[in-house]
PDB file of N, CA and C in Angstrom:
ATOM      1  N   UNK A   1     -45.327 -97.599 221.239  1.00  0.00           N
ATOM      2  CA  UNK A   1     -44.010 -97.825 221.811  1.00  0.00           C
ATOM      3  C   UNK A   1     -43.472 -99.173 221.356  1.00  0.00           C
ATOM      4  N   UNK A   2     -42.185 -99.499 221.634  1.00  0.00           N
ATOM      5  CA  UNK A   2     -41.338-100.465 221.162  1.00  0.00           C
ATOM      6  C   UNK A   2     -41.915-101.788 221.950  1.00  0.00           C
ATOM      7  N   UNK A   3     -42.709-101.575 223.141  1.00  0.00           N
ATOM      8  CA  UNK A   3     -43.015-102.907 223.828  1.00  0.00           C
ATOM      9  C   UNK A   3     -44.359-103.282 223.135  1.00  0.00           C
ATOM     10  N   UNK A   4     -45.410-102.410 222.724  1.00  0.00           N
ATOM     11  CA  UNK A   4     -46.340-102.325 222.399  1.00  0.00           C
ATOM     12  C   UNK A   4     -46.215-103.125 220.868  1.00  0.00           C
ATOM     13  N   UNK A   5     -45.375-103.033 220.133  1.00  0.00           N
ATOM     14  CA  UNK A   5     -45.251-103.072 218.794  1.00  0.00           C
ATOM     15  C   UNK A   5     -44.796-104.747 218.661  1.00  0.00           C
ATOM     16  N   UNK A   6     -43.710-104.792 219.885  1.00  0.00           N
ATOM     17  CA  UNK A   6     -43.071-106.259 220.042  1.00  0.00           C
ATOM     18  C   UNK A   6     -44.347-107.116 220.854  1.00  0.00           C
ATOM     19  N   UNK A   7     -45.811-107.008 221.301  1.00  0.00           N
ATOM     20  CA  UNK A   7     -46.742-107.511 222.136  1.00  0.00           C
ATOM     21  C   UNK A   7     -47.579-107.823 220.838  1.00  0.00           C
ATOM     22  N   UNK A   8     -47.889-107.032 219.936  1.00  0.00           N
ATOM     23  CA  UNK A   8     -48.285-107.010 219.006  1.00  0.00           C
ATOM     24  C   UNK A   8     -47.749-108.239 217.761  1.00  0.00           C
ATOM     25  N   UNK A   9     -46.507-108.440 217.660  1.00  0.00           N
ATOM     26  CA  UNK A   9     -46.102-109.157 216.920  1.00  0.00           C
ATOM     27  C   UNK A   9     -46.096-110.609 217.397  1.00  0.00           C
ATOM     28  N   UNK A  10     -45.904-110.684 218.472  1.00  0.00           N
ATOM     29  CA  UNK A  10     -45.730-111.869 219.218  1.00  0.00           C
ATOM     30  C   UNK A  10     -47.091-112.485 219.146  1.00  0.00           C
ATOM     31  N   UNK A  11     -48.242-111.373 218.978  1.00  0.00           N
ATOM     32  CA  UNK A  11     -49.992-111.948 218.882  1.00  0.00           C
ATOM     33  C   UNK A  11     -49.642-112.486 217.686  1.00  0.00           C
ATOM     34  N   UNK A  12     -49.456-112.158 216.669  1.00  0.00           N
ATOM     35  CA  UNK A  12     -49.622-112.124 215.260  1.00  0.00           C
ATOM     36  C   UNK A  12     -48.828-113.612 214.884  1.00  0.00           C
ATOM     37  N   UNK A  13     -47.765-113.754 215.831  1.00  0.00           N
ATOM     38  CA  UNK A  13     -47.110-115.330 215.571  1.00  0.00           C
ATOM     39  C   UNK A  13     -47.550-116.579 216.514  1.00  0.00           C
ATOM     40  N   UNK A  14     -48.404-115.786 217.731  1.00  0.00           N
ATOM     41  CA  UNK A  14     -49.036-116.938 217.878  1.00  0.00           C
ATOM     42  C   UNK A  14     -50.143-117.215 216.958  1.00  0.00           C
ATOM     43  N   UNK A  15     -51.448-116.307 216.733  1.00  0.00           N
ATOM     44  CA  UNK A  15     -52.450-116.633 215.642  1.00  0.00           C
ATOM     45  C   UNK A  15     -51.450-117.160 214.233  1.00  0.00           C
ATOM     46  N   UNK A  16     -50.538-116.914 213.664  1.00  0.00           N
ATOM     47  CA  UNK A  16     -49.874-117.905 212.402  1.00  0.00           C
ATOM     48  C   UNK A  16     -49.971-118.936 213.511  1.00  0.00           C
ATOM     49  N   UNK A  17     -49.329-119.189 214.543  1.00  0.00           N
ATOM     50  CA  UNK A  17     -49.095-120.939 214.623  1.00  0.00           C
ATOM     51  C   UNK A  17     -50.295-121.778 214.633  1.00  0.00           C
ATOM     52  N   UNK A  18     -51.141-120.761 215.425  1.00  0.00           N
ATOM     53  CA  UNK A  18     -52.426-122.024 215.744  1.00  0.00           C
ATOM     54  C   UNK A  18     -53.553-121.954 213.957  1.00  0.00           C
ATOM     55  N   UNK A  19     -52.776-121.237 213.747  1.00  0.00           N
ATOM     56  CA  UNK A  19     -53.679-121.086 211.977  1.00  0.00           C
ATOM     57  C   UNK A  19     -53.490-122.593 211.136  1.00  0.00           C
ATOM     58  N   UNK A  20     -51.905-122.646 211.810  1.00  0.00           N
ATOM     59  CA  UNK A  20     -51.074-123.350 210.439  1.00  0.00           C
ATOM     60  C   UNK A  20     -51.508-125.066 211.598  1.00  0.00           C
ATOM     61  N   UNK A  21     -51.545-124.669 212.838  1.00  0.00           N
ATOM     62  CA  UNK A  21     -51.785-126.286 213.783  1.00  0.00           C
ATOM     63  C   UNK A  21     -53.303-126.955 213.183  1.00  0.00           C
ATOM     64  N   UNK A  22     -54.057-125.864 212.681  1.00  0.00           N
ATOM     65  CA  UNK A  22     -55.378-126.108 212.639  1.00  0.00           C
ATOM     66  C   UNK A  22     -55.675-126.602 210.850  1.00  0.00           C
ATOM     67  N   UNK A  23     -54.749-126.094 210.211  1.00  0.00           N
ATOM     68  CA  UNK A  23     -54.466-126.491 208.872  1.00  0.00           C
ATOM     69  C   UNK A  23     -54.150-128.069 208.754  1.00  0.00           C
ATOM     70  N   UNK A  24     -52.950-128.343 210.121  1.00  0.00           N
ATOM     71  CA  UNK A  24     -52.070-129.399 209.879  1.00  0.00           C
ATOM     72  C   UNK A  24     -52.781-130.553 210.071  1.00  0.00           C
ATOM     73  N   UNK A  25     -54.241-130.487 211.261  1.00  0.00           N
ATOM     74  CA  UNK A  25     -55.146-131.581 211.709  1.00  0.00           C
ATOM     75  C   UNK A  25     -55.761-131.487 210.961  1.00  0.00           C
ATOM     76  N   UNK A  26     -56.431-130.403 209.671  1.00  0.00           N
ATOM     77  CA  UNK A  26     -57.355-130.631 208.456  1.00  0.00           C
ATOM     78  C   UNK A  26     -56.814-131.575 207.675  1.00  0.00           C
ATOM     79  N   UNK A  27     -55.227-131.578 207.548  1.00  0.00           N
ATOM     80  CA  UNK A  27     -54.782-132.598 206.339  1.00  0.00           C
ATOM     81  C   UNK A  27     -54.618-133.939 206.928  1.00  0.00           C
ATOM     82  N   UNK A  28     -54.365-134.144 208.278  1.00  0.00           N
ATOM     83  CA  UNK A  28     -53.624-135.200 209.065  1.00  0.00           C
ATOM     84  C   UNK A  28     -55.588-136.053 209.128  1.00  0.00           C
ATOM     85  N   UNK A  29     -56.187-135.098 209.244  1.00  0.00           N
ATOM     86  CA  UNK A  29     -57.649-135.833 208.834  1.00  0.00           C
ATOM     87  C   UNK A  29     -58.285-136.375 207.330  1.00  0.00           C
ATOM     88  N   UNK A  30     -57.936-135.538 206.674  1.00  0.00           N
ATOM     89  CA  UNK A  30     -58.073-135.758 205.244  1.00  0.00           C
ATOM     90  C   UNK A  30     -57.488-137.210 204.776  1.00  0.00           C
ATOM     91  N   UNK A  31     -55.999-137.217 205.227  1.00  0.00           N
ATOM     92  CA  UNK A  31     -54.974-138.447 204.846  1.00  0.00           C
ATOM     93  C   UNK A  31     -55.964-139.617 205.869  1.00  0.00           C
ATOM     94  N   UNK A  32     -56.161-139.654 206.672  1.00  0.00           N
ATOM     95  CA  UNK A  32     -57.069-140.561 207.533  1.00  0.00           C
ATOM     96  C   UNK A  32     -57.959-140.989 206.572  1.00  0.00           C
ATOM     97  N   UNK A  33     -58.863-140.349 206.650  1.00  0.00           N
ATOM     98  CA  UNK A  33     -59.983-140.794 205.857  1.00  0.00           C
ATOM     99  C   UNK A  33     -59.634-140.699 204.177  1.00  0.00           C
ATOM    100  N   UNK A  34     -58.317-141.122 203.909  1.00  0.00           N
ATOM    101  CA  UNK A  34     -58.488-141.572 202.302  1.00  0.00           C
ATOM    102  C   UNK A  34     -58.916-140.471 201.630  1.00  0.00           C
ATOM    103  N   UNK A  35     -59.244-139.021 202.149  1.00  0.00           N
ATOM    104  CA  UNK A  35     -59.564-137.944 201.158  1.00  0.00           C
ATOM    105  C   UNK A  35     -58.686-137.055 200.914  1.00  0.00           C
ATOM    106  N   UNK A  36     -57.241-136.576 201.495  1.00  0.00           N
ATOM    107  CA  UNK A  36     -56.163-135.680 200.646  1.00  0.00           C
ATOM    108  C   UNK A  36     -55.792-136.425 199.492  1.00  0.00           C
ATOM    109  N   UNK A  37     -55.745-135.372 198.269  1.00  0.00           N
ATOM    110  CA  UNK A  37     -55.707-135.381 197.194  1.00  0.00           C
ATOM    111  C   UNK A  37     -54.415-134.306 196.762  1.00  0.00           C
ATOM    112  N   UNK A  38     -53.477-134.764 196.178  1.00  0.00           N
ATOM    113  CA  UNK A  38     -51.969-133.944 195.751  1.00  0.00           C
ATOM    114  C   UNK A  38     -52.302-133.821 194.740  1.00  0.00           C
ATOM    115  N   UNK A  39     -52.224-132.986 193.823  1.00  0.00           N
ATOM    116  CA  UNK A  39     -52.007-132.081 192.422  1.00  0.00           C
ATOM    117  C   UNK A  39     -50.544-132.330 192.089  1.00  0.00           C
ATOM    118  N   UNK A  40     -50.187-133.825 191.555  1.00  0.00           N
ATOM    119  CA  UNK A  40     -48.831-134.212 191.485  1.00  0.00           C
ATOM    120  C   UNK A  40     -48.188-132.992 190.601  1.00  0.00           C
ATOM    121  N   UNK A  41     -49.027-132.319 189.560  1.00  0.00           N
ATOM    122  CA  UNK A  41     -48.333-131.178 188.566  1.00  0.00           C
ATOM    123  C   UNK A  41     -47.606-130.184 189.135  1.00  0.00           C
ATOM    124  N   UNK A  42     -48.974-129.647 189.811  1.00  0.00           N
ATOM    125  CA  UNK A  42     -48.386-128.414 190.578  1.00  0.00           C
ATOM    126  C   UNK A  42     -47.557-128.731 191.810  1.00  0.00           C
ATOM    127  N   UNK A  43     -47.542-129.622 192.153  1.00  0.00           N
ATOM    128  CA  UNK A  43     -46.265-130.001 193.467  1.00  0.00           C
ATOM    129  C   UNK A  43     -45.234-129.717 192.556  1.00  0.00           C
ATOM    130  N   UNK A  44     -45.016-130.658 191.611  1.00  0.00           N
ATOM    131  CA  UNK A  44     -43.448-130.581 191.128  1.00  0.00           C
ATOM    132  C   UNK A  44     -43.045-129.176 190.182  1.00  0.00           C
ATOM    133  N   UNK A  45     -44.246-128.716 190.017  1.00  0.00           N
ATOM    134  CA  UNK A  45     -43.982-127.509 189.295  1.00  0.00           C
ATOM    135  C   UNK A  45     -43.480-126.654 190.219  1.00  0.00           C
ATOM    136  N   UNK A  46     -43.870-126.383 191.359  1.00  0.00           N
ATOM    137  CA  UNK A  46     -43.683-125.425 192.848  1.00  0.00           C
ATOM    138  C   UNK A  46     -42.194-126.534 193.019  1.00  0.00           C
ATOM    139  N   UNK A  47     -41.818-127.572 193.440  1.00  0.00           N
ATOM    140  CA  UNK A  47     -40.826-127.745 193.793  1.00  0.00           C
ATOM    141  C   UNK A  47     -39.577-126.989 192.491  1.00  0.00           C
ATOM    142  N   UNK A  48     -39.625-127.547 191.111  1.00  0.00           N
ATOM    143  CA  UNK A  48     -38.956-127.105 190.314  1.00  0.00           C
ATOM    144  C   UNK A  48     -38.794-125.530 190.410  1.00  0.00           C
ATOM    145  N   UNK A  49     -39.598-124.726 190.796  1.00  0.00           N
ATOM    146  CA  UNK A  49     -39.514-123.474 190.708  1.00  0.00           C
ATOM    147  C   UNK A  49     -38.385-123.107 192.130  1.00  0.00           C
ATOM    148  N   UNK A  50     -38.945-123.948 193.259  1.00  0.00           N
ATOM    149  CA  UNK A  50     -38.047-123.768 194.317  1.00  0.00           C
ATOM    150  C   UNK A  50     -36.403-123.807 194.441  1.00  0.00           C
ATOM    151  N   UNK A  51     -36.565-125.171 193.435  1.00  0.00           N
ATOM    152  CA  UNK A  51     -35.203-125.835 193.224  1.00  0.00           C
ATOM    153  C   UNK A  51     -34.239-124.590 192.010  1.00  0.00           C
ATOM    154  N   UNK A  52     -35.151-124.430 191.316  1.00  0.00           N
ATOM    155  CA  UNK A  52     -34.001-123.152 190.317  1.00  0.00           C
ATOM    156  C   UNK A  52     -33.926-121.801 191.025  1.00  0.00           C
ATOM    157  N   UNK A  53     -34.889-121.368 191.979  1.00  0.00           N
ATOM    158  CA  UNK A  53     -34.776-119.728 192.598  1.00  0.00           C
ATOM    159  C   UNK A  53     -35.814-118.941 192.010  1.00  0.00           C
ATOM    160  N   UNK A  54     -36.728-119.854 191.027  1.00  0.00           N
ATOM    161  CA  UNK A  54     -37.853-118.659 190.743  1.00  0.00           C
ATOM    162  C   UNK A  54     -39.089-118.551 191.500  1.00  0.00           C
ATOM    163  N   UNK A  55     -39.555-117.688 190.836  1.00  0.00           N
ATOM    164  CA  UNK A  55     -40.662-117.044 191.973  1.00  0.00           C
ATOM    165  C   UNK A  55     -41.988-117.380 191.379  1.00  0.00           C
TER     166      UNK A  55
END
């Protein structure tokens, strides 16, 4: 049913949030301790791709 389907989705966006909260304290730890590391290439390559519309 339509409530069932909308109970269902609403699971599915809480597990994305706490996925992406649990991601965000891996990096917010990483930057702490001096260990995140950026791939300056591929950043600007992914931004450039963003910035023209490709995929």
């Amino acid at each position: 049913s339509l409530g069932n389907y909308k109970r269902v989705e609403k699971n599915e966006k809480v597990e994305n949030n706490e996925v992406a909260l649990d991601r965000v304290a891996e990096i917010k730890k990483a930057i702490e301790n001096n260990q995140y590391k950026i791939n300056l290439h591929e950043t600007s390559h992914k931004m450039a791709q963003d910035l023209l519309g490709i995929s």
